[in-house]
Protein backbone atom coordinates (compact mmCIF):
# COMPACT_ATOMS: atom_id res chain seq x y z
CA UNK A 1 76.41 74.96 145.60
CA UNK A 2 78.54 72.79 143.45
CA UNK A 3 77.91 73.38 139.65
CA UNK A 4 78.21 70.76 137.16
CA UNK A 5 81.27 71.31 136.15
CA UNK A 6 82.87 71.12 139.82
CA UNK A 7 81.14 67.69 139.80
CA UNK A 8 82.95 66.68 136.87
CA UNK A 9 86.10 69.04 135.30
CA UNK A 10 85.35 69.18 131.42
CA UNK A 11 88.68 67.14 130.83
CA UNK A 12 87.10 64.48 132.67
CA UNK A 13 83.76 64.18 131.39
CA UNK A 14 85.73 64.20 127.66
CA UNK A 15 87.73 61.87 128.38
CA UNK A 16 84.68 59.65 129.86
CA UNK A 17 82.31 60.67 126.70
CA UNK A 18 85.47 59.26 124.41
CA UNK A 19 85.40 55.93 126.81
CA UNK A 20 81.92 55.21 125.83
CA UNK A 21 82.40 55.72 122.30
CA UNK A 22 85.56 53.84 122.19
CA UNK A 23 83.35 50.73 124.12
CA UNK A 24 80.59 51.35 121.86
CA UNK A 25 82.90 50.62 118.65
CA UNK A 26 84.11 47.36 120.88
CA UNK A 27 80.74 46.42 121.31
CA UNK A 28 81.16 46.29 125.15
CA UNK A 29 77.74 47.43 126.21
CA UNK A 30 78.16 47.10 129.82
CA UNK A 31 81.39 48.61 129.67
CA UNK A 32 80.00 52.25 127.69
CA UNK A 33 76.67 51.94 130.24
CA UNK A 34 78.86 51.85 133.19
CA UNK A 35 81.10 55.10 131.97
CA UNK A 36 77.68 56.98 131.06
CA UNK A 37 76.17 56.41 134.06
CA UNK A 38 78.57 58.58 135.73
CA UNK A 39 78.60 61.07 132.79
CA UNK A 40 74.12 61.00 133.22
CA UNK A 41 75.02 61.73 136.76
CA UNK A 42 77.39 64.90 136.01
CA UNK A 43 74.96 66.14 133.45
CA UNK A 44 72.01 64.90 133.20
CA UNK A 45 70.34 67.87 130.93
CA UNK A 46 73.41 67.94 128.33
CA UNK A 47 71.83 66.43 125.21
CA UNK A 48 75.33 64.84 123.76
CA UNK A 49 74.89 62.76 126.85
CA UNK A 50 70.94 61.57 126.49
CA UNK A 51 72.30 60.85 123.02
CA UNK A 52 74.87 58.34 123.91
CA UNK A 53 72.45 56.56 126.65
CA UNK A 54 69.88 56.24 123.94
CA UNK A 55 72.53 54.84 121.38
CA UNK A 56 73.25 52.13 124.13
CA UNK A 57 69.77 51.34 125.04
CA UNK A 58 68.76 51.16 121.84
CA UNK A 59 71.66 48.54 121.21
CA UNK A 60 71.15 46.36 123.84
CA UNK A 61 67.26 46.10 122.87
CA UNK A 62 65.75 48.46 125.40
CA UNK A 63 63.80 50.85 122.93
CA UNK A 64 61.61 52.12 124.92
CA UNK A 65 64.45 53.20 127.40
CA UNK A 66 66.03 54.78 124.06
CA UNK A 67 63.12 56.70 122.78
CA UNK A 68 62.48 58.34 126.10
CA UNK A 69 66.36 59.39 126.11
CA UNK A 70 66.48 60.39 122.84
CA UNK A 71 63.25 62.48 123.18
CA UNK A 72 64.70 63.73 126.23
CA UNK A 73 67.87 65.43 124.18
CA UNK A 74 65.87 66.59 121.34
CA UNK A 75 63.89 69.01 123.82
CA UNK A 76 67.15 70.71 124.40
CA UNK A 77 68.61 70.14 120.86
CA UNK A 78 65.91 70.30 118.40
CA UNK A 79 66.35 69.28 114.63
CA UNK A 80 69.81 67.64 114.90
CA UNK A 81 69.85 65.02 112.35
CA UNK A 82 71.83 61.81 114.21
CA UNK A 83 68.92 62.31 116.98
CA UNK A 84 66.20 62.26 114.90
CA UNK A 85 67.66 59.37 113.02
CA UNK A 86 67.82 57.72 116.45
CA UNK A 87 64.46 58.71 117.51
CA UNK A 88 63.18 56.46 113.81
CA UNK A 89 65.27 53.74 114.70
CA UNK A 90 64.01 53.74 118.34
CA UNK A 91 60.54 53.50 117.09
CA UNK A 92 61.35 51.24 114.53
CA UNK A 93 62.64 48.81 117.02
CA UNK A 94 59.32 49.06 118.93
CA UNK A 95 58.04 47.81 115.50
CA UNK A 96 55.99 51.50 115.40
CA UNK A 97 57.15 52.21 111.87
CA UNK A 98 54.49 54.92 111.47
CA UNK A 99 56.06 56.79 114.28
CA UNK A 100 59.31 56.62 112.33
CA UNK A 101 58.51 58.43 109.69
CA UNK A 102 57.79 62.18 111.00
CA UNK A 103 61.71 62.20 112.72
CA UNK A 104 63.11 61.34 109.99
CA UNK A 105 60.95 63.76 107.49
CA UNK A 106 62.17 66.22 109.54
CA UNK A 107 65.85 64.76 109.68
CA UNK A 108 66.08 65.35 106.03
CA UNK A 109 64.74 68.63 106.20
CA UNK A 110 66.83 70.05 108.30
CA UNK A 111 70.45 67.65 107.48
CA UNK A 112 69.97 67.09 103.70
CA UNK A 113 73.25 65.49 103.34
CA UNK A 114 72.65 62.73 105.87
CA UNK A 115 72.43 60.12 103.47
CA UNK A 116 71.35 57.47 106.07
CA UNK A 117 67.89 59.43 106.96
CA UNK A 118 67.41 59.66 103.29
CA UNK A 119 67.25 55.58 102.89
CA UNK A 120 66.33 54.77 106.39
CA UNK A 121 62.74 56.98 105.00
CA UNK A 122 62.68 55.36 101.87
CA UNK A 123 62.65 51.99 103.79
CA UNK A 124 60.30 52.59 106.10
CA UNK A 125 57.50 53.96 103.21
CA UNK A 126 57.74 51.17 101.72
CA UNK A 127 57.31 48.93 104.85
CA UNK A 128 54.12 51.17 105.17
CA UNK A 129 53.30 51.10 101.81
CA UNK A 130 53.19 54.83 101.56
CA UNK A 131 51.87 57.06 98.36
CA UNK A 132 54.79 59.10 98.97
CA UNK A 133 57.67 56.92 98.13
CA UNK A 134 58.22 57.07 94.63
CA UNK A 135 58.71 61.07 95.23
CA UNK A 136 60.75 60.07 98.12
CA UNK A 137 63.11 57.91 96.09
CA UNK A 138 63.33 60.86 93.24
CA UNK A 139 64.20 63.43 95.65
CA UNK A 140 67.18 60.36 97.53
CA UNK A 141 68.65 59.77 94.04
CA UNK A 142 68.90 63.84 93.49
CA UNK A 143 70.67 64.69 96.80
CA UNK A 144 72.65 60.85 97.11
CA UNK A 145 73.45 59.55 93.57
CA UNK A 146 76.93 57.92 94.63
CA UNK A 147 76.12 56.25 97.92
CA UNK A 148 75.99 52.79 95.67
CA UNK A 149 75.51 50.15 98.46
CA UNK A 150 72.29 52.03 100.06
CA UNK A 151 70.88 51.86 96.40
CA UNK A 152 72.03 48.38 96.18
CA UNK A 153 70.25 47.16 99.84
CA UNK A 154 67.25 49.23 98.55
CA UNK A 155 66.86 47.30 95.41
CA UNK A 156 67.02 43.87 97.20
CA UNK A 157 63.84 45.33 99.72
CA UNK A 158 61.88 46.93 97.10
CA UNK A 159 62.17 43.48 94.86
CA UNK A 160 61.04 41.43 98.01
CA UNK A 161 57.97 43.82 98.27
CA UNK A 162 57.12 43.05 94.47
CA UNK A 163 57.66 46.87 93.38
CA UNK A 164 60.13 45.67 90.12
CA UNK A 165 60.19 48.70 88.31
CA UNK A 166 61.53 51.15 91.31
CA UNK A 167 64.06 47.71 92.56
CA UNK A 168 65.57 48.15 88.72
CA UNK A 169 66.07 51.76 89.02
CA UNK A 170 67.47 51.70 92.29
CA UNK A 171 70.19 48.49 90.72
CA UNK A 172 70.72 50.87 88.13
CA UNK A 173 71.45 53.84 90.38
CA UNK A 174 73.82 51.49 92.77
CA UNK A 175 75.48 50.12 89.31
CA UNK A 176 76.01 53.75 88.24
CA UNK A 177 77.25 54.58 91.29
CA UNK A 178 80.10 51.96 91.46
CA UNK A 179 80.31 49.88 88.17
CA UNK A 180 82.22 47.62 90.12
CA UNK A 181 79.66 46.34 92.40
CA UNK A 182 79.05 43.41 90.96
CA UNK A 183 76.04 42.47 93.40
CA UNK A 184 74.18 45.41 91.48
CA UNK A 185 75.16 43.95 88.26
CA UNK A 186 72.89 40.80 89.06
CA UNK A 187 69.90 42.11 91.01
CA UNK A 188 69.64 44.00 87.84
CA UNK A 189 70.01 40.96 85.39
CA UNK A 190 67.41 39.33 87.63
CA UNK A 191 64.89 41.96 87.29
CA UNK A 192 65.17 42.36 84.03
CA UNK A 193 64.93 38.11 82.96
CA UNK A 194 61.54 38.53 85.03
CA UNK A 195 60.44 41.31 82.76
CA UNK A 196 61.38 38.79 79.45
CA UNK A 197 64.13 41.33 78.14
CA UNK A 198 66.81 38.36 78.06
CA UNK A 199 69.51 40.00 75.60
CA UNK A 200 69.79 42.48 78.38
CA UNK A 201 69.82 40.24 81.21
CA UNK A 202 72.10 38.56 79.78
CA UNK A 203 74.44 41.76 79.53
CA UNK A 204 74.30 42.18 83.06
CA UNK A 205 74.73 39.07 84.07
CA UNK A 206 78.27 38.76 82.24
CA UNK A 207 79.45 41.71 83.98
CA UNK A 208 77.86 40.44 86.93
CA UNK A 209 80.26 37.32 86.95
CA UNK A 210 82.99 39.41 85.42
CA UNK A 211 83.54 41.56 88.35
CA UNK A 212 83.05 38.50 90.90
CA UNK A 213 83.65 34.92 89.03
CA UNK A 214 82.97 33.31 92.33
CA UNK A 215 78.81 34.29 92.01
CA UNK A 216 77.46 31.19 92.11
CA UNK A 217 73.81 32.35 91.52
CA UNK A 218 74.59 34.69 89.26
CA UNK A 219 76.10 32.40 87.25
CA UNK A 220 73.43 30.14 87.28
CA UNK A 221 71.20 32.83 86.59
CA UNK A 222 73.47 33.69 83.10
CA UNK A 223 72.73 29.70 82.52
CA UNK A 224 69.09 30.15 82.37
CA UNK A 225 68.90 33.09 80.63
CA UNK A 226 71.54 31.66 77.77
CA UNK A 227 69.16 28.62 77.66
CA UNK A 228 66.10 30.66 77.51
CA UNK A 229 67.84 32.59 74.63
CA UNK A 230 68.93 28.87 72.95
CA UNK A 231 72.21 29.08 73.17
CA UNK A 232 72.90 25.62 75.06
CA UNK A 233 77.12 25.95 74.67
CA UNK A 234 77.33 29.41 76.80
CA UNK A 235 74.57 27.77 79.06
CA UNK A 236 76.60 24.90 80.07
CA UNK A 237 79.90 27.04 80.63
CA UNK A 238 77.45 29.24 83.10
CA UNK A 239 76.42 26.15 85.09
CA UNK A 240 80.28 24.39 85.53
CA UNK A 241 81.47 27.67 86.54
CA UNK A 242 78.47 27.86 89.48
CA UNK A 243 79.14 24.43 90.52
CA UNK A 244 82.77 25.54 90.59
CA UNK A 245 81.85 28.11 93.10
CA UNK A 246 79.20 25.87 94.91
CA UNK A 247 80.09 22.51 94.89
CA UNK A 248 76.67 21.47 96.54
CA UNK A 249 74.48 23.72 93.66
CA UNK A 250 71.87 21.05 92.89
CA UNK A 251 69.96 22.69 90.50
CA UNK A 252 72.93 23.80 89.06
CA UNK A 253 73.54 20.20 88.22
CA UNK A 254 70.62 19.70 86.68
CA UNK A 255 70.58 22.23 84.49
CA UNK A 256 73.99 21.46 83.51
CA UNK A 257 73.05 17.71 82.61
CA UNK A 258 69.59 19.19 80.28
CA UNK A 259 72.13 21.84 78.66
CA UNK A 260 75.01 19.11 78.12
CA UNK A 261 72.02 16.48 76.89
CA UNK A 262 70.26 19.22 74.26
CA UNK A 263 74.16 19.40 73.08
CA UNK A 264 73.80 15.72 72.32
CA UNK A 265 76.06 14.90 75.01
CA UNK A 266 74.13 12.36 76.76
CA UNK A 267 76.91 10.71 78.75
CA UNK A 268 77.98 14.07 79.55
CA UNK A 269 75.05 14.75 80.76
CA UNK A 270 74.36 11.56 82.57
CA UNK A 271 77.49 12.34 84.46
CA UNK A 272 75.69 15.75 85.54
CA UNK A 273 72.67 13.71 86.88
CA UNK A 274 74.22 11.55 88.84
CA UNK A 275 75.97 14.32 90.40
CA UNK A 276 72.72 16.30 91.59
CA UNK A 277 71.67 13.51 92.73
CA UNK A 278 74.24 12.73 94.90
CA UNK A 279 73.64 16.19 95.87
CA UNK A 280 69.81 15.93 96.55
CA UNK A 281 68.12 12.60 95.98
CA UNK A 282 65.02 14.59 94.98
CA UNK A 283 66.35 16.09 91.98
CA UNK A 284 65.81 12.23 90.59
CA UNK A 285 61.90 13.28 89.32
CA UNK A 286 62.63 16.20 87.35
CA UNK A 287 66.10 14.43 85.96
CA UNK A 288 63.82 11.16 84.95
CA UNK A 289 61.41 14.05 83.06
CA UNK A 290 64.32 15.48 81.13
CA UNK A 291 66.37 12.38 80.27
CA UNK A 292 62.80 11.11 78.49
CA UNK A 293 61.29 14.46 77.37
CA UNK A 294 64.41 15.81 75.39
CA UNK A 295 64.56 15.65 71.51
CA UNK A 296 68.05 13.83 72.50
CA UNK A 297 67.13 11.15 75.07
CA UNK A 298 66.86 8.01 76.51
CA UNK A 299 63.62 6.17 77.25
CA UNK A 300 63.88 3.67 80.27
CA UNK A 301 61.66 0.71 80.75
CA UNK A 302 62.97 -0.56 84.24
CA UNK A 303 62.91 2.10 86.55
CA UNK A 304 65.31 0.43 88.93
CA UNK A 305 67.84 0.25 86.05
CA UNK A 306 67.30 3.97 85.31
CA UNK A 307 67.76 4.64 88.68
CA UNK A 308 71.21 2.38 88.77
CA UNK A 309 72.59 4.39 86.41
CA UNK A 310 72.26 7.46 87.88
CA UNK A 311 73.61 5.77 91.35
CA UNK A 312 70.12 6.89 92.88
């Protein structure tokens, strides 16, 4: 009887295991399914193998095929972390988020420096809106303090699901962990101009734009805040500079024209009218309330003159 390895010498099945990863990072599916087939063939108990078909599956959108794989080589190989991380993301995929989250308890448990079970659990308790995630984010920020983008990507979710106070920790976790990410910088101004503390948004903001200058929103953000604290000069410097990165930022125009027209600039700020407008015709309403409503103004009795002299 021929054993497994007279079916396929170990040199060869490495050197076919390293051809599916090296398709894999190609992203040649069909390619790294061919080469495991053979591999599945040759061994179709080894658990490295059931692995690599389940990566595959999983990739080209055939959970189900993935989970049973996957399941399949954590019978033989129990409690290894990059499986059960697999096994989540398998069940994920099948949009069974609840039958995520015992894999990747256990992932943690048993591979507490896998960083990527860590978030991947935080994620998913808050797409289940689990009691257990605030403990869950404690115990992540103890064992992965420096991993600054996964704090970062975990701010932006926990902001979209309303939950401000944990989104600001988790900016100020991804800011401590790189200072120089500026994306951090202005989730964290954002949150903070929601909760009314503007001096500090305002902080953040700056070194938001001062570690990328090309931020268009969070330069616009930094214009609302400055005008929300009254200062109308650093407000309109905010705005040009966003319309220098955006060319087509509408409502950056428009803001720029109120700042430039509370300055007592009103051809200035015409100029910045006309120029939303031009961007997005209807900007022309809430222009037509500011040019009137302003302590410095104009007051138009012919609306089709008003609106020839903004070119609308």
């Amino acid at each position: 009887m021929r054993s497994e390895t007279d079916a396929m010498p170990p040199h060869i099945f490495e050197q076919g295991f390293r051809s599916v990863l090296a398709h894999l990072n190609a992203g040649d599916l069909g390619a790294a399914a061919a080469v495991c087939a053979d591999l599945r063939r040759a061994r179709p108990d080894d658990p490295a193998v059931s692995q690599l078909h389940a990566t595959i599956e999983l990739r080209a959108g055939r959970p189900n095929q993935a989970l049973i794989s996957i399941r399949r080589s954590l019978a033989s190989r129990p409690r290894h972390g990059p499986s059960l991380i697999l096994a989540a993301r398998a069940a994920l995929a099948l949009g069974t988020p609840d039958q995520a989250v015992a894999p990747l308890r256990e992932a943690v448990a048993c591979a507490p420096d896998l960083a990527e079970a860590a978030f991947l659990l935080c994620r998913t308790l808050l797409d289940l809106n689990d009691p257990s995630l605030d403990a869950t984010l404690d115990q992540t920020a103890g064992r992965h303090p420096t991993q600054a983008r996964e704090w970062h990507q975990l701010g932006l979710a926990l902001r979209r699901s309303q939950r401000s106070a944990a989104a600001l920790t988790a900016f100020i976790r991804a800011a401590a962990a790189d200072p120089t990410l500026a994306a951090a910088q202005f989730g964290r101004g954002l949150l903070l101009r929601d909760a009314g503390r503007m001096t500090e948004a305002r902080s953040a903001l700056e070194r938001a734009v001062a570690l990328d200058q090309t931020a268009s929103g969070a330069w616009f953000a930094l214009g609302l805040t400055c005008q929300d604290l009254g200062d109308e000069h650093s407000a309109a410097a905010a705005f040009e500079a966003a319309l220098r990165g955006r060319p087509g930022f509408a409502e950056a125009a428009v803001n720029l024209g109120i700042a430039r027209q509370r300055l007592g600039d009103m051809a200035a700020a015409m100029a910045a009218y006309r120029s939303a407008i031009q961007i997005r015709p209807d900007t022309l309403g809430r222009i037509a309330q500011a040019v009137t409503a302003a302590r410095t103004g104009m007051l138009w009795l012919d609306p089709t003159a008003f609106r020839r002299a903004l070119g609308a």
